[in-house]
Protein backbone atom coordinates (compact mmCIF):
# COMPACT_ATOMS: atom_id res chain seq x y z
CA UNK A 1 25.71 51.31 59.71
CA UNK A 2 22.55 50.53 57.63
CA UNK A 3 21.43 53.23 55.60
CA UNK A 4 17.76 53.35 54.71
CA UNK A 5 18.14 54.66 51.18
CA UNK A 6 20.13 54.32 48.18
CA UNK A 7 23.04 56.42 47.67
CA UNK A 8 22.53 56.57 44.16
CA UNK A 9 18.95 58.23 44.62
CA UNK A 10 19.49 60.96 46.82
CA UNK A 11 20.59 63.88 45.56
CA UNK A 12 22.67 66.30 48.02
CA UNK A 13 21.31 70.01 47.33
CA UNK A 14 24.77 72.59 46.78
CA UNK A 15 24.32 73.96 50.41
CA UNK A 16 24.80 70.71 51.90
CA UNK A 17 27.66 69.48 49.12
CA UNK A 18 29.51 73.08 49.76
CA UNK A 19 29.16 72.55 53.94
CA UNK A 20 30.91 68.88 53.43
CA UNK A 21 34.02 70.16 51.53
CA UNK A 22 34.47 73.22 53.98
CA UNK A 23 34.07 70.69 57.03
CA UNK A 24 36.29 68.41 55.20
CA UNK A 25 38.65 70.86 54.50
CA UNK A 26 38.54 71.97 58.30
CA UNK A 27 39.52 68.39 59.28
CA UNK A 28 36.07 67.03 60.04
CA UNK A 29 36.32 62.94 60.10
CA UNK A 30 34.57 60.98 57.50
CA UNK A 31 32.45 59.00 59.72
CA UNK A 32 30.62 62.23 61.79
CA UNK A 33 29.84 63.29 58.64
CA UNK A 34 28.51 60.45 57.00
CA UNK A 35 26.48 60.16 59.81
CA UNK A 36 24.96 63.38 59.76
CA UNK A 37 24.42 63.75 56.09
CA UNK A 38 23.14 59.86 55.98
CA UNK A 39 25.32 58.81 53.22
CA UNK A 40 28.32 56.64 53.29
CA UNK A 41 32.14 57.57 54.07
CA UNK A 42 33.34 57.12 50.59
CA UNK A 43 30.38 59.25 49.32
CA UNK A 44 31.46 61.90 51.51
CA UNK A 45 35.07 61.35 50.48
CA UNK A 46 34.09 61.77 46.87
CA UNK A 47 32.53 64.72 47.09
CA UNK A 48 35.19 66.50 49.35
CA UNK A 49 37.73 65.19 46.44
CA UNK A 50 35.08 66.71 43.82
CA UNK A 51 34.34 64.08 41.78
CA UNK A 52 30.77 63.94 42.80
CA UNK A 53 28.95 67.51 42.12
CA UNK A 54 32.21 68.76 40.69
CA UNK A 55 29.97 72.42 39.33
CA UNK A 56 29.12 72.99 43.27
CA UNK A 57 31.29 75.65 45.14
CA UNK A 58 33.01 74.84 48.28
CA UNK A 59 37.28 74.00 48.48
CA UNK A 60 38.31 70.35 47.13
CA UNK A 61 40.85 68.39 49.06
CA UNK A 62 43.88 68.54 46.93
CA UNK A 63 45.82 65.62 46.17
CA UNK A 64 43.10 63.58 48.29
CA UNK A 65 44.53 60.14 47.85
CA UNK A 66 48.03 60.84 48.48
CA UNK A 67 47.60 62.83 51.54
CA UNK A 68 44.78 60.51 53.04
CA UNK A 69 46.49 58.85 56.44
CA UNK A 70 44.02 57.13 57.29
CA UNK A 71 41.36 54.61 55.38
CA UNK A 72 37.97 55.29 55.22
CA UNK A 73 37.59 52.76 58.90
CA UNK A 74 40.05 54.80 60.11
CA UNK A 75 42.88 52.28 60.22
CA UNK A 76 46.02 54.56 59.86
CA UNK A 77 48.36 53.52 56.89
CA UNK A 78 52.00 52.90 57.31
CA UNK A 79 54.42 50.94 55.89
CA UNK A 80 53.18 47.67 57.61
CA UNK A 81 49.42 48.08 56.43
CA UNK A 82 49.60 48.69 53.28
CA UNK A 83 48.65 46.70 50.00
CA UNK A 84 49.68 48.18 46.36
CA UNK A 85 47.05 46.93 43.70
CA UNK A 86 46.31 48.40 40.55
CA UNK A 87 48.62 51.73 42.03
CA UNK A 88 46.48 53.05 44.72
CA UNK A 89 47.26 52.07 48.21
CA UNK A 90 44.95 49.52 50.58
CA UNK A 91 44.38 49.12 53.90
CA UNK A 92 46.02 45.57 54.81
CA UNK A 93 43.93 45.05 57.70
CA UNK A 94 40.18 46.59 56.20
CA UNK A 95 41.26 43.54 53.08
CA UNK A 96 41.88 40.83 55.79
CA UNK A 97 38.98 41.47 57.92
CA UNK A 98 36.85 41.35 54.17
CA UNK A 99 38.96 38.17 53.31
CA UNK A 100 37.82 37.09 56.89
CA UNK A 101 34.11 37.52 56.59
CA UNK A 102 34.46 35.36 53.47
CA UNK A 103 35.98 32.99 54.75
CA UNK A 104 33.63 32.76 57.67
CA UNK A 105 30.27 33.15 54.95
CA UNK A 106 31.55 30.17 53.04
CA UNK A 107 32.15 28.00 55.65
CA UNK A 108 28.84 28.62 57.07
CA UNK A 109 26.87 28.20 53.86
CA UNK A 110 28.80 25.05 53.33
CA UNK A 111 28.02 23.96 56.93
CA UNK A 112 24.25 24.52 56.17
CA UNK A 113 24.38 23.17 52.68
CA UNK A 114 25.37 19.72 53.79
């Protein structure tokens, strides 16, 4: 998803930032409401967790990292698909496809470099 705009320049107004954490709270998926707000899943995810807007009303997810199941591409996390770094948990497979794309990047640009 491409997003016209910058994250960092649009402001959300408190109506919209207080309607996020209550559909967050009320199990609402990242991605439907990135897409309707226009900004990106961890955006959303930050502001359910409060630490974007933290003086705007509207309930926080509580512990939001430890009870997260899933990543922010939806890839569940078990036992098999996770990666400890720096103490927070990763999604194995979201890192490999990254690690992939890479891969994939370099070889091309060394492809058409030569």
């Amino acid at each position: 998803m491409h997003y016209s705009h910058s994250v960092k320049d649009r402001r959300m107004n408190e109506a919209s930032v207080v309607e996020i954490r209550l559909a967050r709270h009320q199990g609402a998926l990242l991605r439907e409401l990135s897409e309707k707000y226009g900004v990106t899943m961890g955006h959303i995810s930050r502001i359910a967790a409060g630490e974007m807007y933290p003086t705007y009303g509207g309930p926080l997810t509580q512990d939001h990292y430890k009870s997260q199941t899933h990543c922010l591409r939806g890839h569940e996390y078990t036992s098999e698909n996770i990666v400890i770094k720096h103490g927070r948990r990763n999604c194995r497979r979201c890192k490999n496809e990254l690690d992939n794309a890479r891969r994939m990047k370099k070889r091309a640009d060394a492809k058409a470099g030569a």
